[in-house]
N, C-alpha and C. Protein backbone atom coordinates (compact mmCIF):
# COMPACT_ATOMS: atom_id res chain seq x y z
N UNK A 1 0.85 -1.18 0.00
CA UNK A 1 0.00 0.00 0.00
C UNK A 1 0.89 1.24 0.00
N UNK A 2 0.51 2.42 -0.53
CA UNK A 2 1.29 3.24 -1.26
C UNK A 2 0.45 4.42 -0.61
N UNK A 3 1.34 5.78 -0.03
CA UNK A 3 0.15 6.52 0.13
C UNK A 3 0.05 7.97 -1.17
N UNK A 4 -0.97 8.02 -1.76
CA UNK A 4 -0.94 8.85 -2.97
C UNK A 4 -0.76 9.87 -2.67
N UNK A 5 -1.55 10.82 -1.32
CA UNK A 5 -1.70 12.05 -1.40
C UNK A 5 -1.89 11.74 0.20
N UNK A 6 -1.87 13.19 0.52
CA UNK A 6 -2.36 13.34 2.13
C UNK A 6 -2.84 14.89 2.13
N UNK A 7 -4.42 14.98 2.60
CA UNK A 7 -4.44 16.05 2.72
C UNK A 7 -4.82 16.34 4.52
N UNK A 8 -5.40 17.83 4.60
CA UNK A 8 -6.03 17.86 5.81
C UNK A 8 -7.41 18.18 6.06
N UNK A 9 -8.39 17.92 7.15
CA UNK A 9 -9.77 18.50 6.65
C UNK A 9 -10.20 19.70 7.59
N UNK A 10 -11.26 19.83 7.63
CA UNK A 10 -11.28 21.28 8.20
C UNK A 10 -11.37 21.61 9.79
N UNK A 11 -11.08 20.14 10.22
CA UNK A 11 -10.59 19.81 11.91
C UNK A 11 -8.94 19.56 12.15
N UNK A 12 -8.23 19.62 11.19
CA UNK A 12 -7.07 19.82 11.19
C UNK A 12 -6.94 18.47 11.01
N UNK A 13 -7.44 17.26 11.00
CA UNK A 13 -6.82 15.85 10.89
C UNK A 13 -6.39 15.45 9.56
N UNK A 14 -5.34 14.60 9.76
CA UNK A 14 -4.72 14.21 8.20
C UNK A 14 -5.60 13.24 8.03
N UNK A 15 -5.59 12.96 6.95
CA UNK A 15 -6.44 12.27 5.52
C UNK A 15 -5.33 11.61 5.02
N UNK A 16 -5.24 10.24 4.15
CA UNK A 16 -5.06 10.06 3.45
C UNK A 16 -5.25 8.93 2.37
N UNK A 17 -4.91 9.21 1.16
CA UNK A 17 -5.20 8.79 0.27
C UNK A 17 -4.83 7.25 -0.40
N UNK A 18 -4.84 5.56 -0.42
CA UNK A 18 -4.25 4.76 -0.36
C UNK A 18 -4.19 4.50 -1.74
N UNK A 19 -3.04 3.76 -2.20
CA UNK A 19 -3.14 3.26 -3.92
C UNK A 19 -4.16 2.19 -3.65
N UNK A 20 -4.12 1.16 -2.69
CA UNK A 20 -5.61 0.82 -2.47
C UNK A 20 -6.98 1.26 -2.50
N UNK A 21 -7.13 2.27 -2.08
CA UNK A 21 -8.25 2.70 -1.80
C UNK A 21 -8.68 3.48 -3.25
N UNK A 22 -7.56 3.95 -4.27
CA UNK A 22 -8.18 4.44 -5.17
C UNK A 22 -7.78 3.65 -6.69
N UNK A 23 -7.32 2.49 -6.03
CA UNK A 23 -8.09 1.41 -7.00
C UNK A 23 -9.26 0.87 -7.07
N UNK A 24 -9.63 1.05 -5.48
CA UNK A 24 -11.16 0.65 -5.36
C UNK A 24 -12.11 1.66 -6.22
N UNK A 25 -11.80 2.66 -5.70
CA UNK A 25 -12.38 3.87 -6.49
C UNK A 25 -12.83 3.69 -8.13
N UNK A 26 -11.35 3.69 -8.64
CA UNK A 26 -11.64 3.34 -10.27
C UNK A 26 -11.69 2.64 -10.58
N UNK A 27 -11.94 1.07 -10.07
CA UNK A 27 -12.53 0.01 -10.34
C UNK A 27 -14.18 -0.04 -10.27
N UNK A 28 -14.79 0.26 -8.99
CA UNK A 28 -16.10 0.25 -8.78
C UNK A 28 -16.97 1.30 -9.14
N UNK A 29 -16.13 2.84 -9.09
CA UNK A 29 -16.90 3.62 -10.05
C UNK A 29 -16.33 4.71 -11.26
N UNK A 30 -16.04 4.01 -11.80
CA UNK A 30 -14.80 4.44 -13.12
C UNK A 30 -15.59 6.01 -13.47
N UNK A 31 -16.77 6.27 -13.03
CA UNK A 31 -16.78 7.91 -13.38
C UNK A 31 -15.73 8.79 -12.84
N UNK A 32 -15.21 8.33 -11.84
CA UNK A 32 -14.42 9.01 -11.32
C UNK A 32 -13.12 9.07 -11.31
N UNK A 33 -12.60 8.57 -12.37
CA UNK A 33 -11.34 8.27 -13.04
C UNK A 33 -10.87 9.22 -12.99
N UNK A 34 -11.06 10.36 -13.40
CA UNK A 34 -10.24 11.81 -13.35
C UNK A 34 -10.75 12.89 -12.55
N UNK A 35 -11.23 12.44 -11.19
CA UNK A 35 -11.46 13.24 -10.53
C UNK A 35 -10.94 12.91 -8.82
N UNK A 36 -9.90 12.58 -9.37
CA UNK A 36 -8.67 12.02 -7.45
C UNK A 36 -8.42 13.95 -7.00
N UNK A 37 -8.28 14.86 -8.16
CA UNK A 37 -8.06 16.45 -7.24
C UNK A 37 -9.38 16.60 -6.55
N UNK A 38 -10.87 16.44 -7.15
CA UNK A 38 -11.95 16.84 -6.54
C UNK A 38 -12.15 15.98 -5.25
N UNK A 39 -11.59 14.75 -5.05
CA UNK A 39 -11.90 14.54 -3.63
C UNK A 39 -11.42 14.30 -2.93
N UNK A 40 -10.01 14.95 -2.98
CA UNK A 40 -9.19 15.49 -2.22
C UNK A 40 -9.65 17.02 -1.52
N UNK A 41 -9.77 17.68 -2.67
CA UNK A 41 -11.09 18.88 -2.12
C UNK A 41 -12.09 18.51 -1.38
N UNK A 42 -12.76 17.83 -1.77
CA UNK A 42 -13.90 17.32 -1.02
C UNK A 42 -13.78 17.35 0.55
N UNK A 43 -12.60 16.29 1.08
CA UNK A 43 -12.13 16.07 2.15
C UNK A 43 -11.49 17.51 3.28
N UNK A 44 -10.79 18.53 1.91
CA UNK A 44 -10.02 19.79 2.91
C UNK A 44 -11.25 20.67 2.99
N UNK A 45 -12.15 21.28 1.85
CA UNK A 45 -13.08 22.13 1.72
C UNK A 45 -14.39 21.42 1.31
N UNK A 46 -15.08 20.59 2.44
CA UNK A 46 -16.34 20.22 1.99
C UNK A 46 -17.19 20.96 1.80
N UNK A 47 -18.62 20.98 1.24
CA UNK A 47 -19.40 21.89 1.12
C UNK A 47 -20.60 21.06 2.52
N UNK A 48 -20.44 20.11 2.46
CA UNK A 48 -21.42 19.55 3.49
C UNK A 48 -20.74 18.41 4.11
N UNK A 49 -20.45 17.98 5.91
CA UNK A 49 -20.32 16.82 6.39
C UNK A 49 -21.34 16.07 7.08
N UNK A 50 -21.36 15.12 7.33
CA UNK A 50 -21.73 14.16 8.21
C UNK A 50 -21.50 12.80 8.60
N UNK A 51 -21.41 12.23 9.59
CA UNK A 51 -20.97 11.26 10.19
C UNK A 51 -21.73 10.09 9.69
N UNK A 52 -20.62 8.96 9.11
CA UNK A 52 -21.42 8.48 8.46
C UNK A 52 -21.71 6.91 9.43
N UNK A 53 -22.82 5.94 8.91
CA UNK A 53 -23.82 5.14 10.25
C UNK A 53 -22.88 4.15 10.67
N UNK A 54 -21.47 4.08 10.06
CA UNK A 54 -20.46 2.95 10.39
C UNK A 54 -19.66 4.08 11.72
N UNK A 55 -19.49 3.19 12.56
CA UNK A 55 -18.46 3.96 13.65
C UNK A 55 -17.12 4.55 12.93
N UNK A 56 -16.62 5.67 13.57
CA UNK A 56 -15.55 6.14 13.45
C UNK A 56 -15.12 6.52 11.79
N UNK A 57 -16.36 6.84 11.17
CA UNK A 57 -16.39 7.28 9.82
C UNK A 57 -16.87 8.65 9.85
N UNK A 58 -16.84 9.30 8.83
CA UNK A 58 -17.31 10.26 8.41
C UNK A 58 -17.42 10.30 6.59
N UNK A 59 -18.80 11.43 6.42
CA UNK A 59 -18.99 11.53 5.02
C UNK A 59 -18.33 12.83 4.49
N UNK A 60 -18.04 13.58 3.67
CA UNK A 60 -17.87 14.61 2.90
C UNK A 60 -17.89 14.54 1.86
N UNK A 61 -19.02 16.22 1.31
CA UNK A 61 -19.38 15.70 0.19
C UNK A 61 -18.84 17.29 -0.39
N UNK A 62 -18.85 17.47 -1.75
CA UNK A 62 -18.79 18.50 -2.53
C UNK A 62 -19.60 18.50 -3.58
N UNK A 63 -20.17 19.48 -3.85
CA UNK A 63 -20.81 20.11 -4.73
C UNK A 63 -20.79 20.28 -6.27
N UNK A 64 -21.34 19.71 -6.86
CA UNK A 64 -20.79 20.19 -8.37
C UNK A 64 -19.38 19.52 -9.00
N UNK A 65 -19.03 18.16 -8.18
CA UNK A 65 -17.61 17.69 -8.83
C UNK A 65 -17.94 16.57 -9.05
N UNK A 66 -17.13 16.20 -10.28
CA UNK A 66 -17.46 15.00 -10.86
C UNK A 66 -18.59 15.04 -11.58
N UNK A 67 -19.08 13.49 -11.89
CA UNK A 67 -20.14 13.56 -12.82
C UNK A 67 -21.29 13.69 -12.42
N UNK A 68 -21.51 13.99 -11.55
CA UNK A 68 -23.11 14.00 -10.92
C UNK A 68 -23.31 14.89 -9.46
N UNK A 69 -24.32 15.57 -9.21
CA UNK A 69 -24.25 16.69 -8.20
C UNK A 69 -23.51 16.88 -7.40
N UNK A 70 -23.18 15.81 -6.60
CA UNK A 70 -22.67 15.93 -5.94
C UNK A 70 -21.51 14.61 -5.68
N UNK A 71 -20.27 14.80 -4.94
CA UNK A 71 -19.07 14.02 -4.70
C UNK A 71 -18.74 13.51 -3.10
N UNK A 72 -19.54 12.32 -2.98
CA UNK A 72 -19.48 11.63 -1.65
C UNK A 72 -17.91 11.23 -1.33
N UNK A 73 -17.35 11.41 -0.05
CA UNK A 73 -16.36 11.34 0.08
C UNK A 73 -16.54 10.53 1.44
N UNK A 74 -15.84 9.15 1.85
CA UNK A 74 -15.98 8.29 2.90
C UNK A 74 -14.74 8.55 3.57
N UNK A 75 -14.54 8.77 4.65
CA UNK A 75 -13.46 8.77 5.92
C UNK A 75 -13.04 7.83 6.82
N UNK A 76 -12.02 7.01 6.93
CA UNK A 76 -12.31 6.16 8.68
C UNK A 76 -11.17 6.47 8.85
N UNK A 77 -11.74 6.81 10.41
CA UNK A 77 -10.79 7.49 11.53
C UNK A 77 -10.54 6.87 12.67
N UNK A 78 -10.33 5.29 12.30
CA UNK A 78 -9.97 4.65 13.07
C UNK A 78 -8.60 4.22 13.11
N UNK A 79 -7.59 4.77 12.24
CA UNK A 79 -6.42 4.63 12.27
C UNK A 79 -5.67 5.84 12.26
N UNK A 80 -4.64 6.11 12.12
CA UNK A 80 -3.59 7.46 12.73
C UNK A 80 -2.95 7.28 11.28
N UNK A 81 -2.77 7.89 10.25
CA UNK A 81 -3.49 8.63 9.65
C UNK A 81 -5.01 8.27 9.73
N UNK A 82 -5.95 9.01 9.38
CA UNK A 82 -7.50 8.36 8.71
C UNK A 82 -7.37 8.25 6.92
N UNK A 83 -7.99 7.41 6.31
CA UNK A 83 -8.37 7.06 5.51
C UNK A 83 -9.20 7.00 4.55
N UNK A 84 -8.99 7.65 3.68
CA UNK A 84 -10.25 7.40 2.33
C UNK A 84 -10.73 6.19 2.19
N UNK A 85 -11.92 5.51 2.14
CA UNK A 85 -12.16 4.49 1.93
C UNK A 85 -12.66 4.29 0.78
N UNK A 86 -13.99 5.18 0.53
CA UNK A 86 -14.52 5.20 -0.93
C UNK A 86 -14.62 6.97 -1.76
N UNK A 87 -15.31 6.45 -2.53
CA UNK A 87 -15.94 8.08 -2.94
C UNK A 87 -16.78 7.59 -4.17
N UNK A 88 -17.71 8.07 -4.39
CA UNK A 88 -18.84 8.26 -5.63
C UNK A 88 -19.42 9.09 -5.55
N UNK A 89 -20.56 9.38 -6.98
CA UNK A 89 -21.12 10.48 -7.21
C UNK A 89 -22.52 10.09 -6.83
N UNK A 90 -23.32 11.15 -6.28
CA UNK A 90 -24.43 11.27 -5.73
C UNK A 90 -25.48 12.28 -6.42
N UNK A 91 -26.58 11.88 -7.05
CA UNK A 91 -27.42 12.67 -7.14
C UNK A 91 -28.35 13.49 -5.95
N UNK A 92 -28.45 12.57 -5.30
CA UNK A 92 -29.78 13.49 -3.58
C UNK A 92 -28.48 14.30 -3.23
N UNK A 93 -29.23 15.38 -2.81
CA UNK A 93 -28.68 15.96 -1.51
C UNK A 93 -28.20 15.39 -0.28
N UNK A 94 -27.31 15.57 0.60
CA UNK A 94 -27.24 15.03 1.83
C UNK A 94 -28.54 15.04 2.84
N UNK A 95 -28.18 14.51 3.80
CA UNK A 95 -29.15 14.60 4.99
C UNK A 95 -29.17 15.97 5.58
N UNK A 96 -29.89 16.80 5.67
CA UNK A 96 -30.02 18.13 6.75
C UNK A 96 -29.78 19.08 5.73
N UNK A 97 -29.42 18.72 4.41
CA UNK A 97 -28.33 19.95 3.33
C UNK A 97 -29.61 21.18 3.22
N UNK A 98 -29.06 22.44 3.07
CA UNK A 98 -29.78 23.63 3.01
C UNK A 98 -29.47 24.15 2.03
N UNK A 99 -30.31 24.48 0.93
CA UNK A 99 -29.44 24.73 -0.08
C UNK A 99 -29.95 26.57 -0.31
């Protein structure tokens, strides 16, 4: 495992990015083949978070990236760094989102 990128999010915790994790990515949802800068954004400047129903996860999403409204971004913060796990594109809005 390889780490691609590392960013930070807007609690100051590092993120990062696994050659694992974004093989999963462009294997399971190949829209997102050219969009590893947008959710990296996603993660430093979300437009919306929330905790997602698995322990010690979190969601972040962005707006307008990628192919479809919006750019779900999965977190687990159960290890020192935390971890990208997934990311895809989302048509709904989040839960609580105000637009």
């Amino acid at each position: 495992m390889t780490i691609l990128a590392t960013v930070t999010d807007p609690d100051g915790r590092t993120v990062v990015l696994t050659s694992d994790a974004w093989a999963h990515i462009a294997a399971q949802h190949r829209e997102l083949a050219d969009a590893r800068a947008s959710l990296l954004i996603a993660v430093q400047q979300p437009d919306h978070r929330e905790p997602d129903p698995r322990p010690a996860r979190e969601r972040y999403w962005l707006q307008g990236a990628g192919p479809s409204r919006w750019l779900r971004v999965i977190v687990d913060f159960s290890s020192d760094p935390a971890e990208v796990v997934t990311a895809f594109g989302d048509r709904k809005d989040p839960a609580g989102w105000n637009t």
